[in-house]
N, C-alpha and C. Protein backbone atom coordinates (compact mmCIF):
# COMPACT_ATOMS: atom_id res chain seq x y z
N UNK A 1 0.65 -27.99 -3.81
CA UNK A 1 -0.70 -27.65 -4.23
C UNK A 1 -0.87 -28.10 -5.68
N UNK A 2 -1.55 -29.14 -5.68
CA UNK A 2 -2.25 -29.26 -7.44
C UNK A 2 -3.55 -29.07 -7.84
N UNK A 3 -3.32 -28.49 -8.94
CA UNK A 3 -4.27 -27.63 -9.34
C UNK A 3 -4.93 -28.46 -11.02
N UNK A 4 -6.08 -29.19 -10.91
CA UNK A 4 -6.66 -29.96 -11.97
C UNK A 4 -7.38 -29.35 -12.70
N UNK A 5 -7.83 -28.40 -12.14
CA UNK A 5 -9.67 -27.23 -13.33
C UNK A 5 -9.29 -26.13 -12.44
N UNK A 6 -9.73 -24.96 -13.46
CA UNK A 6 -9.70 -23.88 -12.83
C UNK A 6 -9.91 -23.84 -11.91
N UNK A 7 -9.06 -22.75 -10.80
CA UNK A 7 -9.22 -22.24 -9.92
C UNK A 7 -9.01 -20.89 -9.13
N UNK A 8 -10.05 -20.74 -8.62
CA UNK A 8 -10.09 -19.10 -7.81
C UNK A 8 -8.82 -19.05 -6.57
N UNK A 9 -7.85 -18.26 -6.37
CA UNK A 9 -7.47 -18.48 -5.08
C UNK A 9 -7.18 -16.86 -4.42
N UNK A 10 -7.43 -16.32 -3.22
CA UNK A 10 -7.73 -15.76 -2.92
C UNK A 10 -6.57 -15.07 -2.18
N UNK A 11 -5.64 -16.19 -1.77
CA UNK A 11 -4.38 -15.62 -0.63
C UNK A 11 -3.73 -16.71 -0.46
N UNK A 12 -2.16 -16.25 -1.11
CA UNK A 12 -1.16 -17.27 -1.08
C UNK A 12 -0.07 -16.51 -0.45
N UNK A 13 0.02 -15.81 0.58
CA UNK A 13 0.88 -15.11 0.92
C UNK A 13 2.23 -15.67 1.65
N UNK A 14 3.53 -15.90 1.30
CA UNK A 14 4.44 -16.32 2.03
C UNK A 14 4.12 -18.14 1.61
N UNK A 15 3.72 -18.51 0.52
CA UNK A 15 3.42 -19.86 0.50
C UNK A 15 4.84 -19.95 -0.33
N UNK A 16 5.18 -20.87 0.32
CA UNK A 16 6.69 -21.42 -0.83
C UNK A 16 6.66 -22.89 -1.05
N UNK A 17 5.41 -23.76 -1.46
CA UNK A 17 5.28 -24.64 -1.50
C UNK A 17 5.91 -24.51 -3.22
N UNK A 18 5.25 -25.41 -3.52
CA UNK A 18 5.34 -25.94 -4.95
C UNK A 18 3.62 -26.04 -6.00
N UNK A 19 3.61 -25.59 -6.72
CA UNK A 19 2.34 -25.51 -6.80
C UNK A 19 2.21 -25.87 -9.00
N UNK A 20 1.39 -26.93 -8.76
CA UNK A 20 1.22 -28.01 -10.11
C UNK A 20 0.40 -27.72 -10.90
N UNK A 21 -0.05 -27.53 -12.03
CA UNK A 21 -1.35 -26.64 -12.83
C UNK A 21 -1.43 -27.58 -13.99
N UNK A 22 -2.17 -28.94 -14.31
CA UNK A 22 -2.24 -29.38 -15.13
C UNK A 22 -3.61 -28.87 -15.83
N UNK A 23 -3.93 -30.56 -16.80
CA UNK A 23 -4.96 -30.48 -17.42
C UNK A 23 -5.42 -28.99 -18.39
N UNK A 24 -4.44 -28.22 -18.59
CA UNK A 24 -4.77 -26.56 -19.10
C UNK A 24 -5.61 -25.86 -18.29
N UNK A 25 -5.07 -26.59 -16.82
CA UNK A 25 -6.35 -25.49 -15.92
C UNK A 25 -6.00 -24.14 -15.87
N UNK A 26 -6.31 -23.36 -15.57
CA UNK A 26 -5.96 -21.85 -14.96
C UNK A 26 -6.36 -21.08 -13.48
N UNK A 27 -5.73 -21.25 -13.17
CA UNK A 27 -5.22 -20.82 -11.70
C UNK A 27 -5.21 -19.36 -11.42
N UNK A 28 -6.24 -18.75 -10.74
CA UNK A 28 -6.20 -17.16 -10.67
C UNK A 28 -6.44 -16.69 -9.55
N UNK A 29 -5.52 -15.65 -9.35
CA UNK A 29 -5.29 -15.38 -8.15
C UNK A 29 -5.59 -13.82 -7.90
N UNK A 30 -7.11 -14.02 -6.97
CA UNK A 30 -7.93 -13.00 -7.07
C UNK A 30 -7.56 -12.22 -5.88
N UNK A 31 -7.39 -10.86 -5.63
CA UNK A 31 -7.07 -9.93 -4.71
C UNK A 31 -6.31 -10.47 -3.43
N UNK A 32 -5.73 -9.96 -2.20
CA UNK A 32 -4.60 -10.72 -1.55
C UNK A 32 -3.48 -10.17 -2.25
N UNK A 33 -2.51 -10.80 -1.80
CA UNK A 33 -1.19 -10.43 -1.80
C UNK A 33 -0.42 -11.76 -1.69
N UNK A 34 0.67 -12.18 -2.90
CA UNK A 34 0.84 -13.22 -3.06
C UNK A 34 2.34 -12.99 -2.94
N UNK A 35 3.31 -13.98 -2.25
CA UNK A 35 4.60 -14.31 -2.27
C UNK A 35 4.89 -15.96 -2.85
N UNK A 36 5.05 -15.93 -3.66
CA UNK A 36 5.50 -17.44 -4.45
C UNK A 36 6.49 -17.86 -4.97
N UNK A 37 7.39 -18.49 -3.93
CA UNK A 37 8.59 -19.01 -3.90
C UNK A 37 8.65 -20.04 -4.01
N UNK A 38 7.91 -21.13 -4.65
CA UNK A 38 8.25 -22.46 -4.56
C UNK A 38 8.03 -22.14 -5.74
N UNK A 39 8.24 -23.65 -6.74
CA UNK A 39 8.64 -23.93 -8.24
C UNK A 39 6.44 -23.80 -8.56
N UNK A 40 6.54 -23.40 -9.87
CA UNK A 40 5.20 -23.89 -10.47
C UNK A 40 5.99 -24.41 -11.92
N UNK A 41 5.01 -25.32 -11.83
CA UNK A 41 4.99 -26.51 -13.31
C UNK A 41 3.70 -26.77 -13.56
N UNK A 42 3.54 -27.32 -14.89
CA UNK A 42 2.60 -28.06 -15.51
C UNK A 42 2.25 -27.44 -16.45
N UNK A 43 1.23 -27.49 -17.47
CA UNK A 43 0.90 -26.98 -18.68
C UNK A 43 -0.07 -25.82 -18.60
N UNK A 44 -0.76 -25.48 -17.26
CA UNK A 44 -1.95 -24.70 -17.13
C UNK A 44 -1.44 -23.15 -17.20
N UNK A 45 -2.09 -22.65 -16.94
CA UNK A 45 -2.09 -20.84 -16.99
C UNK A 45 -1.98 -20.42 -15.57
N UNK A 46 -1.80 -18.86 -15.56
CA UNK A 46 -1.52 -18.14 -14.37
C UNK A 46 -2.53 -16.85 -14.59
N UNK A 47 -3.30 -16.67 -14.29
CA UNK A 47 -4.09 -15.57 -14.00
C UNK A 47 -3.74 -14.49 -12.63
N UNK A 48 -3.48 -13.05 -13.11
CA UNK A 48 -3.74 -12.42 -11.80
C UNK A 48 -4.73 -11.55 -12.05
N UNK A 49 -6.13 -11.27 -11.19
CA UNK A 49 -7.04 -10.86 -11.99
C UNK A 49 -7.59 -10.41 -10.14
N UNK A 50 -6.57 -8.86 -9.75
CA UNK A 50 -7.15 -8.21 -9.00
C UNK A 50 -5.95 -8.33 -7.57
N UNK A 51 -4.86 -9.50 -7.42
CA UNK A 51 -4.21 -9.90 -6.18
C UNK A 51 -2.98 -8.56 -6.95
N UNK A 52 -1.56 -8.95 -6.12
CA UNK A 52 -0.41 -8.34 -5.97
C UNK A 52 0.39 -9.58 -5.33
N UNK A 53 0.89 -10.12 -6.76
CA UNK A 53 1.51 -11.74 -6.75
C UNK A 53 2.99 -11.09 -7.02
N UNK A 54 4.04 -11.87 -6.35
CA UNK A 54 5.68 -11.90 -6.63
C UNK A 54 5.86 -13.26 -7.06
N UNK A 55 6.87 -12.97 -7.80
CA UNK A 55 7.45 -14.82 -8.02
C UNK A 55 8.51 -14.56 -7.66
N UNK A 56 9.47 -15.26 -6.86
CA UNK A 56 10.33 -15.28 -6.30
C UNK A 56 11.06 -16.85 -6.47
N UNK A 57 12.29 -17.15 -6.13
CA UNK A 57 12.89 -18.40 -6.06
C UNK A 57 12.84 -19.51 -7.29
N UNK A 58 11.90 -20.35 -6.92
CA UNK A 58 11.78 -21.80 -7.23
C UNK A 58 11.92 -21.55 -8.87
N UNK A 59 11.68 -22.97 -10.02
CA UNK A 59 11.28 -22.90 -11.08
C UNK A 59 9.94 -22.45 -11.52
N UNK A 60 9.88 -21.47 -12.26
CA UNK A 60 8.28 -20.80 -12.78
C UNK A 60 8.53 -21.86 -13.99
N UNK A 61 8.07 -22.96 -14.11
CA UNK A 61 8.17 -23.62 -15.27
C UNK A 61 7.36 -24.14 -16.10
N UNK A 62 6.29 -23.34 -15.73
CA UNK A 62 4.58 -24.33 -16.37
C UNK A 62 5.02 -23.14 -17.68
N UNK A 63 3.68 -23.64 -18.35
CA UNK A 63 3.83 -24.19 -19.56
C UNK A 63 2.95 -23.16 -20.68
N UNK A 64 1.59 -22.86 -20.15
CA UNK A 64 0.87 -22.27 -19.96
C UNK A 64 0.63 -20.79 -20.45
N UNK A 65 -0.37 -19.79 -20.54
CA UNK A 65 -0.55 -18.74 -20.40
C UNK A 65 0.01 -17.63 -19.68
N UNK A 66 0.35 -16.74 -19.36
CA UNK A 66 0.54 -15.86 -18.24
C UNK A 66 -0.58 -14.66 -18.29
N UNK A 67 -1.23 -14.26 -17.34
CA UNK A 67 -2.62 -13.30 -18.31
C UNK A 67 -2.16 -12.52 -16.58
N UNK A 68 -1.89 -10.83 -17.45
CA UNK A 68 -2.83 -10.03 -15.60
C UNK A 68 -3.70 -9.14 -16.68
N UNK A 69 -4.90 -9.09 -15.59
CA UNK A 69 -6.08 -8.81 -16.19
C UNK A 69 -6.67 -7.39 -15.22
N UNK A 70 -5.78 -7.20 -13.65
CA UNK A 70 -5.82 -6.23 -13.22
C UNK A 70 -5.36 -6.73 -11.59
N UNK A 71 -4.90 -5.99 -10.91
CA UNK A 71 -3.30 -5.94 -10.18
C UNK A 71 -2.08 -6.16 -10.01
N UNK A 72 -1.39 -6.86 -9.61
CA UNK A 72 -0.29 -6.36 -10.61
C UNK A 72 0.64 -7.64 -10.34
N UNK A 73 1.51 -8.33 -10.77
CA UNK A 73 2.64 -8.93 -11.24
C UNK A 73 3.90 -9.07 -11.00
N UNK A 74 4.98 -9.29 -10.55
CA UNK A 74 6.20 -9.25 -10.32
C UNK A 74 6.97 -10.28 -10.21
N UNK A 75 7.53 -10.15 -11.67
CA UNK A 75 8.48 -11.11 -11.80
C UNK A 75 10.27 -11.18 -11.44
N UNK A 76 10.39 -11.41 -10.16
CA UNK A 76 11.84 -11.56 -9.70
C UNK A 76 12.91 -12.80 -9.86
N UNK A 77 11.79 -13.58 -10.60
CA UNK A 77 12.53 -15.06 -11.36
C UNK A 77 11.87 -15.27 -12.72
N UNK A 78 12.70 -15.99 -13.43
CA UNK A 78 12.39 -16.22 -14.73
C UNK A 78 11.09 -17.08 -15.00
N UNK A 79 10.06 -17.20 -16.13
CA UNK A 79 9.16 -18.15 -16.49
C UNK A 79 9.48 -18.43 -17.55
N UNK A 80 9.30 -19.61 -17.88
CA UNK A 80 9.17 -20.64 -18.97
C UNK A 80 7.87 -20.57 -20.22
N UNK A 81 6.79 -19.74 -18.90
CA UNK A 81 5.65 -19.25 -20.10
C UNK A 81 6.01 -18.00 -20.96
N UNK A 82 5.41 -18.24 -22.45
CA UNK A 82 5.50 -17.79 -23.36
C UNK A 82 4.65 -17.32 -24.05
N UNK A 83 3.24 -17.13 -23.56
CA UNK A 83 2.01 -16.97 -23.96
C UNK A 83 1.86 -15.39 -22.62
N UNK A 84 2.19 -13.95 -22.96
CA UNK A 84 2.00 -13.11 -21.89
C UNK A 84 0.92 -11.92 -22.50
N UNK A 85 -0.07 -12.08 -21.46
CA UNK A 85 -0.65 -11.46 -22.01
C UNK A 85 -1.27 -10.06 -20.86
N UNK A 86 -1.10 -8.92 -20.94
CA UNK A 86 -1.45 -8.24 -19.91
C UNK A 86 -2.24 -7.05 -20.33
N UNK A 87 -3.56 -7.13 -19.99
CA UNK A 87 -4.79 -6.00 -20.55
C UNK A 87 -5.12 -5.66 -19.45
N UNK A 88 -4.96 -5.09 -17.91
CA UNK A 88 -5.50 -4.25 -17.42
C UNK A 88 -3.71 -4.80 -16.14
N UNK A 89 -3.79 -3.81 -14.87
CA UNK A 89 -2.70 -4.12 -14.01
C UNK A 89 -1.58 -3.89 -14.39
N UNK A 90 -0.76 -4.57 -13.62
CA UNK A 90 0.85 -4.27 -14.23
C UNK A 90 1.58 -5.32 -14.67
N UNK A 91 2.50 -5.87 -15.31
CA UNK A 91 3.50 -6.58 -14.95
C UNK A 91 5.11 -6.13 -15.04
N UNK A 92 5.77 -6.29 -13.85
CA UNK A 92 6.88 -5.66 -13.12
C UNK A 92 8.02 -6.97 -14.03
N UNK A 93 9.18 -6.39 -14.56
CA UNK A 93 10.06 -7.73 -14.76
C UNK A 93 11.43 -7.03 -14.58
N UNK A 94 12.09 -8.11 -13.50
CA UNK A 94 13.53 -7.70 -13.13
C UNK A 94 14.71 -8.61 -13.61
N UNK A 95 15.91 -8.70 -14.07
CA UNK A 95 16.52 -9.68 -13.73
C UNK A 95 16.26 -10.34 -15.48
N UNK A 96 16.07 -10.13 -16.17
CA UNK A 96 15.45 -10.85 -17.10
C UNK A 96 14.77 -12.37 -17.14
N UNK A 97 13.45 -11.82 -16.61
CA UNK A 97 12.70 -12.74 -16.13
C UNK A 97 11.70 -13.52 -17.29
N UNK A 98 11.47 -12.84 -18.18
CA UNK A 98 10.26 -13.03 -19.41
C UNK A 98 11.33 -14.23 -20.26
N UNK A 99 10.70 -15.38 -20.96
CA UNK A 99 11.69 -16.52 -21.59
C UNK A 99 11.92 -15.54 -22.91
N UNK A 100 13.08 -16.04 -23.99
CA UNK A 100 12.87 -15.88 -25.00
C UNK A 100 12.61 -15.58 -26.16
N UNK A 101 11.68 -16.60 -25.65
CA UNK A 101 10.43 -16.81 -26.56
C UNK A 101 9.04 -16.46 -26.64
N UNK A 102 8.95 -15.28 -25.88
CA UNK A 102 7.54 -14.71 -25.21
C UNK A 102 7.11 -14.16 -26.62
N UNK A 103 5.92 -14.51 -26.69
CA UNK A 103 5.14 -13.43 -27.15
C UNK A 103 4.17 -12.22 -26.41
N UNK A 104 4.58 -11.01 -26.62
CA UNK A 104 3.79 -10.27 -25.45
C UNK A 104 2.79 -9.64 -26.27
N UNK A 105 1.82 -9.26 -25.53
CA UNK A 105 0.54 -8.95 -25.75
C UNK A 105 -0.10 -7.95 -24.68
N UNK A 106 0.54 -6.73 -25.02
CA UNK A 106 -0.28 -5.37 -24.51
C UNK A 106 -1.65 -4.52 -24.81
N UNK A 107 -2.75 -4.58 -24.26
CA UNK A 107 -3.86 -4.47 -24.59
C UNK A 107 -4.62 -3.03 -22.97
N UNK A 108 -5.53 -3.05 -23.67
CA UNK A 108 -6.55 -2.39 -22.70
C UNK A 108 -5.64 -1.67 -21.76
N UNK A 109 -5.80 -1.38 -20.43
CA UNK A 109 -5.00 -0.59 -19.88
C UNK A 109 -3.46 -0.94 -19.43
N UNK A 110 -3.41 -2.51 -19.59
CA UNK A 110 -2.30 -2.67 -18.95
C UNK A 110 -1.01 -2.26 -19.02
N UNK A 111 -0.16 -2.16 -18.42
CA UNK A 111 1.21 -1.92 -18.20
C UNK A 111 2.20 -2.90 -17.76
N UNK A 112 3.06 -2.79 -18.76
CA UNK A 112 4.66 -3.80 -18.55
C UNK A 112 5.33 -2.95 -18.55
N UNK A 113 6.18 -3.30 -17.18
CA UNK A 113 7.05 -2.14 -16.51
C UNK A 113 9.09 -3.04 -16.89
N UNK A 114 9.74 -2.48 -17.66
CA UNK A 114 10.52 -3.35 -17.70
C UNK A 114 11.73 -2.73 -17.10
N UNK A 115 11.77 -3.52 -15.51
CA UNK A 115 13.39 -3.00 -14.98
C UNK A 115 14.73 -3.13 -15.24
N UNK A 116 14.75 -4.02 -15.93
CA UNK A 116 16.00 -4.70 -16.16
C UNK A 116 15.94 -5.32 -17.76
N UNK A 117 17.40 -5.37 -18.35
CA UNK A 117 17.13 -5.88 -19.91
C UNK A 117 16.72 -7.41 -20.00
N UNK A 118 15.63 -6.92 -21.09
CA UNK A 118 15.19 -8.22 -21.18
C UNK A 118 14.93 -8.81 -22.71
N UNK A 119 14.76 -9.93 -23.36
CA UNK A 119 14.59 -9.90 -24.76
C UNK A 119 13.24 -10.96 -24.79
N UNK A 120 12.31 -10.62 -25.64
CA UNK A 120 11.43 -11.48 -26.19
C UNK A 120 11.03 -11.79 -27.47
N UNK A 121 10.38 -12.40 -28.25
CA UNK A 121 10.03 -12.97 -29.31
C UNK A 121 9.29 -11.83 -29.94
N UNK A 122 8.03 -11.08 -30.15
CA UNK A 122 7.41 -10.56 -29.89
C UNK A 122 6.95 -9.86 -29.33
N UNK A 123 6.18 -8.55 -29.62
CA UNK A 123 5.59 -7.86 -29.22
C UNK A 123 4.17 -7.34 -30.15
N UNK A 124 3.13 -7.15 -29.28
CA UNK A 124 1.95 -7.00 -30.17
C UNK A 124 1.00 -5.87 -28.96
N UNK A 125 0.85 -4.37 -29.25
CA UNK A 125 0.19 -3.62 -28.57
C UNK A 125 -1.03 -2.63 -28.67
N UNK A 126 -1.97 -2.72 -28.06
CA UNK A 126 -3.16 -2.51 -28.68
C UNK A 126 -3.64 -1.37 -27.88
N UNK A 127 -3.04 -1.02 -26.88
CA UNK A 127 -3.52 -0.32 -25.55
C UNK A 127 -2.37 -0.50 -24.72
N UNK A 128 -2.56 0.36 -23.86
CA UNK A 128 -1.51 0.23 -22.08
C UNK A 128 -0.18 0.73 -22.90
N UNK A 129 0.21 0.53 -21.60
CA UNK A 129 1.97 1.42 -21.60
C UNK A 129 2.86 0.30 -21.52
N UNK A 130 4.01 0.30 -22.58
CA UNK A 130 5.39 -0.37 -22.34
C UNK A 130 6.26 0.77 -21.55
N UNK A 131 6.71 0.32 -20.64
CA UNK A 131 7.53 1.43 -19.81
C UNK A 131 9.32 0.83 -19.28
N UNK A 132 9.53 1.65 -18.66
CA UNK A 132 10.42 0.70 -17.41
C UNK A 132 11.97 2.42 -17.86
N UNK A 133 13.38 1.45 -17.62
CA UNK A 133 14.48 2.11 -17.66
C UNK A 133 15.39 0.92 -18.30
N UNK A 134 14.77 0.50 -18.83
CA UNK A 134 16.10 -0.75 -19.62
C UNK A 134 15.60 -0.73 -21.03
N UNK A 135 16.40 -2.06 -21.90
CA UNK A 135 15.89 -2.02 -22.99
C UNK A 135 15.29 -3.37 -23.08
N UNK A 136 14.30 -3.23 -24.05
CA UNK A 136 13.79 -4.59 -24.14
C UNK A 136 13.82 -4.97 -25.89
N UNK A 137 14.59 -6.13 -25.85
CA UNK A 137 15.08 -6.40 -27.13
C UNK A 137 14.03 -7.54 -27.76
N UNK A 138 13.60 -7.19 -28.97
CA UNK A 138 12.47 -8.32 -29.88
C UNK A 138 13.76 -8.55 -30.94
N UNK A 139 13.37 -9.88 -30.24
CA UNK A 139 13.99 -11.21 -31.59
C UNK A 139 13.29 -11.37 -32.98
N UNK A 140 11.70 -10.58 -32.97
CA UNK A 140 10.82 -10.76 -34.18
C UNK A 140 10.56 -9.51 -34.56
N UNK A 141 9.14 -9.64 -34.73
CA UNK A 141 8.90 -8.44 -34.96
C UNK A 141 7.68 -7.49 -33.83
N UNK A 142 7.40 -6.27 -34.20
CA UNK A 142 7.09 -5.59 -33.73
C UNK A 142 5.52 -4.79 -34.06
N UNK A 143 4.30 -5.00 -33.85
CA UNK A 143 3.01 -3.80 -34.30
C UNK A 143 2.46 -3.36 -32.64
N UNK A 144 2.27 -2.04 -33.55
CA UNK A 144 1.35 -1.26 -32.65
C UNK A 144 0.55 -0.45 -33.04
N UNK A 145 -0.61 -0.35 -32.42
CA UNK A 145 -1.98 0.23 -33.26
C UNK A 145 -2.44 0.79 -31.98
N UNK A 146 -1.80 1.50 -31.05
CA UNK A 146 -2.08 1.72 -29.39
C UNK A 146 -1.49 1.82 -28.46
N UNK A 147 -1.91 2.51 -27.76
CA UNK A 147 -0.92 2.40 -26.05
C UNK A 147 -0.07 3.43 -26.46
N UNK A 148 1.38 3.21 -25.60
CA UNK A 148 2.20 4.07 -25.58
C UNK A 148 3.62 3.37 -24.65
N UNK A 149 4.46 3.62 -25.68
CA UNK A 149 5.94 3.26 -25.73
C UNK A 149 6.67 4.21 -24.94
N UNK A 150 6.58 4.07 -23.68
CA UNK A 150 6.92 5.45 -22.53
C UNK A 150 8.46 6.08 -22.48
N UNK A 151 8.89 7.04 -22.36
CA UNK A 151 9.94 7.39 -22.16
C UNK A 151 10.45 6.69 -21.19
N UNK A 152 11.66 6.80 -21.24
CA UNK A 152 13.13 5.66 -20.76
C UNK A 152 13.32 4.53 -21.03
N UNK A 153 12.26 4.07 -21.78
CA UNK A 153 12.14 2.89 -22.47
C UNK A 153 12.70 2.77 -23.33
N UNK A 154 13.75 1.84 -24.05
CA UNK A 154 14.17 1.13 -25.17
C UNK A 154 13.66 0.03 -25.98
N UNK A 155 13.34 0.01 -26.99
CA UNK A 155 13.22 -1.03 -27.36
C UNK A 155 13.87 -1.50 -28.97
N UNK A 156 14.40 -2.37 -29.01
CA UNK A 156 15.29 -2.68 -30.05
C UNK A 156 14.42 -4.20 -30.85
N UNK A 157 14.24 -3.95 -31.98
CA UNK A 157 13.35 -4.74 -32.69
C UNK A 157 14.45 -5.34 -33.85
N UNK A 158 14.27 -6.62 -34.30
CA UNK A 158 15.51 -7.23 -35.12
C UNK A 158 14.32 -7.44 -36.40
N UNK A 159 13.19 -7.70 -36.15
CA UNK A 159 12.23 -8.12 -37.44
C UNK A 159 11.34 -6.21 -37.23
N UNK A 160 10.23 -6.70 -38.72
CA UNK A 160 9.51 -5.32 -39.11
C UNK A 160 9.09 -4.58 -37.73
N UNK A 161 8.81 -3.57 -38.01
CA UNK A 161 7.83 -2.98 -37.05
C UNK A 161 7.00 -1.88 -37.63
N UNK A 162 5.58 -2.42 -37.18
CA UNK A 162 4.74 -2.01 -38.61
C UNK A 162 3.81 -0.92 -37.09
N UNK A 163 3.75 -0.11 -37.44
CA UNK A 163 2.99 1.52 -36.63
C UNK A 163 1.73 1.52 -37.06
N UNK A 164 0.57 1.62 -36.29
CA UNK A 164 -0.97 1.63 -37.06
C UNK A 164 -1.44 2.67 -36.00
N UNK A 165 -0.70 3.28 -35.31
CA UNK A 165 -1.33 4.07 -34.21
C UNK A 165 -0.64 3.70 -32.59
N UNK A 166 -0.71 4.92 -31.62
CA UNK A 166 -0.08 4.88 -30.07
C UNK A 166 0.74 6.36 -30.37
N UNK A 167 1.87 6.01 -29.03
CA UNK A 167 2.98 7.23 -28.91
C UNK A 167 3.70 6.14 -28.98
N UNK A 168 4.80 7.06 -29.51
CA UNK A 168 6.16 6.72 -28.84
C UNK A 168 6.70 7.86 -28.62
N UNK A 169 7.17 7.78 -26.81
CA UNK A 169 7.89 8.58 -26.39
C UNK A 169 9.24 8.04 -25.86
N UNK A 170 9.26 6.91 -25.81
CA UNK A 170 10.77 6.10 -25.77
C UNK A 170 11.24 6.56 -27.44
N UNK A 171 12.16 5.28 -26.73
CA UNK A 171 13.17 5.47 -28.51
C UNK A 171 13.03 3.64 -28.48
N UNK A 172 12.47 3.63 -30.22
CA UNK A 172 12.08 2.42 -30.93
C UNK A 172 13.47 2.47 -31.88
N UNK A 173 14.22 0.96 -31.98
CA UNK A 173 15.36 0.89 -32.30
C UNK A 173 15.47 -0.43 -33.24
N UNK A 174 16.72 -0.79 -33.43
CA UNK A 174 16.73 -2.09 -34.38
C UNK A 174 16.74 -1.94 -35.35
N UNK A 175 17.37 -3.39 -36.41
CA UNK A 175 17.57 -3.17 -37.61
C UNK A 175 16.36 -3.52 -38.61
N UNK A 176 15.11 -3.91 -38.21
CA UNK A 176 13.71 -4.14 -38.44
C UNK A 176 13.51 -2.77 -38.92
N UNK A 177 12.81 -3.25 -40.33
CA UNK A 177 12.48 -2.08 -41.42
C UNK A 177 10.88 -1.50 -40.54
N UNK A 178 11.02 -0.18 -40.72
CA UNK A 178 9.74 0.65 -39.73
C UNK A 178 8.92 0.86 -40.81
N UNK A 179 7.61 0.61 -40.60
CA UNK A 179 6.53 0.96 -41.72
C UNK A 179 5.84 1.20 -40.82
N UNK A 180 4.98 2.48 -41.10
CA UNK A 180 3.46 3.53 -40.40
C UNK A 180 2.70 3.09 -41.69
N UNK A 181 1.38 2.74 -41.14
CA UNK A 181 0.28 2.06 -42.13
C UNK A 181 -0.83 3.45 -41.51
N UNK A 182 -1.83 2.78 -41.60
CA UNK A 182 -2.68 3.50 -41.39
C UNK A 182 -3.36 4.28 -40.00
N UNK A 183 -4.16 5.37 -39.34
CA UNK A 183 -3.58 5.62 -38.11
C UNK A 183 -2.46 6.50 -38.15
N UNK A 184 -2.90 6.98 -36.43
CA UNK A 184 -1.69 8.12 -36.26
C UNK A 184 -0.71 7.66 -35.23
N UNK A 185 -0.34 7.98 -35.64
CA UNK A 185 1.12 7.82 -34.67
C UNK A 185 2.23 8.58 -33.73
N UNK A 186 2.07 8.89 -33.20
CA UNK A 186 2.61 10.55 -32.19
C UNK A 186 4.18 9.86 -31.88
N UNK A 187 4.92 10.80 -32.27
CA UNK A 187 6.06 10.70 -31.83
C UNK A 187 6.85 11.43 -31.13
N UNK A 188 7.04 11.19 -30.17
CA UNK A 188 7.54 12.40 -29.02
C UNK A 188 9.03 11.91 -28.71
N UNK A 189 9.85 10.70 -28.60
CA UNK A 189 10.66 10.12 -28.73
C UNK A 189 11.72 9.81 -29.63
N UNK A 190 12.12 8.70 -30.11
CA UNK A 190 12.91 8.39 -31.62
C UNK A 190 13.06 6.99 -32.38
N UNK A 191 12.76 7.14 -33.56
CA UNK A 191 13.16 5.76 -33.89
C UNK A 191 14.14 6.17 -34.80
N UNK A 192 15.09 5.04 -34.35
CA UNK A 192 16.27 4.51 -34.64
C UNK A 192 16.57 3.71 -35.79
N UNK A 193 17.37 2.96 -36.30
CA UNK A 193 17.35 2.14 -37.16
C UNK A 193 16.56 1.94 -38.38
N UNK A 194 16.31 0.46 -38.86
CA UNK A 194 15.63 0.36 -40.33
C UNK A 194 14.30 1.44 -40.49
């Protein structure tokens, strides 16, 4: 399946093709129930905006965006995208599936559920819940002005982490110096470290 300009898709269920996303198109995959086991490549984006998509198998290797905007996500193989952004829905990550080099981007209601340890570049949260039972380790740094850092959650930060508002009811960790700016900040949990 190649994919040149945006596109709506509706039901990819059990498709294990291979599926191509150039030109910076974005590819969104609206309500349905998605199983996607073949490789995706190319430079475009991934929208889930209402389906219940798995990635499974192949290379997730495009290039692109990752956006859920509302239903939910599940990542059982790794992506190569580094652009994650999730404001309403879920995204599920097992296996350490997220690259790197992610920058994540928690907003509006969404939720990142993290099963398994995972490390990213970034983190930036404005709204929604970081959750899961593992730890999730930032290579950078860390703000939050929102949402909520859920119990059983870990998270271990190596650069600042600057507090402008949210909970934390996990435990916030790392050797990243902690600064509370302006805003409240509820702490029901622990921070650890700097």
């Amino acid at each position: 399946l190649a994919i040149t300009g945006d596109e709506e898709v509706s039901n990819l269920f059990g498709f294990f093709g291979d599926i191509e996303v150039n030109n910076a198109a974005d590819l969104s995959l609206t309500g349905g129930t998605y199983n996607v086991g073949g490789d995706i490549t190319g430079d475009g984006s991934i929208t889930v905006d209402g389906a219940t998509a798995t990635f499974t198998g192949g290379a997730k290797a495009y290039t692109g965006a990752t956006n859920v905007t509302s239903g939910e996500l599940i990542l059982s193989t790794g992506i190569d995208s580094t652009d994650v952004n999730v404001s309403g829905g879920a995204l599920r990550t097992t296996g350490g599936a997220l690259a790197a080099g992610t920058a994540l981007d928690i907003s509006g209601t969404g939720s990142v559920n993290i099963d398994d340890d995972d490390t990213v570049a970034s983190v930036i949260q404005t709204g929604g819940t970081l959750e899961g039972d593992s730890t999730l380790t930032v290579t950078g740094t860390l703000g939050q002005n929102g949402g909520e850092i859920a119990s059983g959650v870990t998270v271990n930060v190596a650069g600042a982490k600057t507090l402008e508002g949210g909970t934390i009811a996990g435990t916030l960790g790392g050797a990243g110096l902690t600064t509370v700016q302006t805003g409240t900040t509820t702490l029901t949990g622990a921070i650890n470290g700097g």
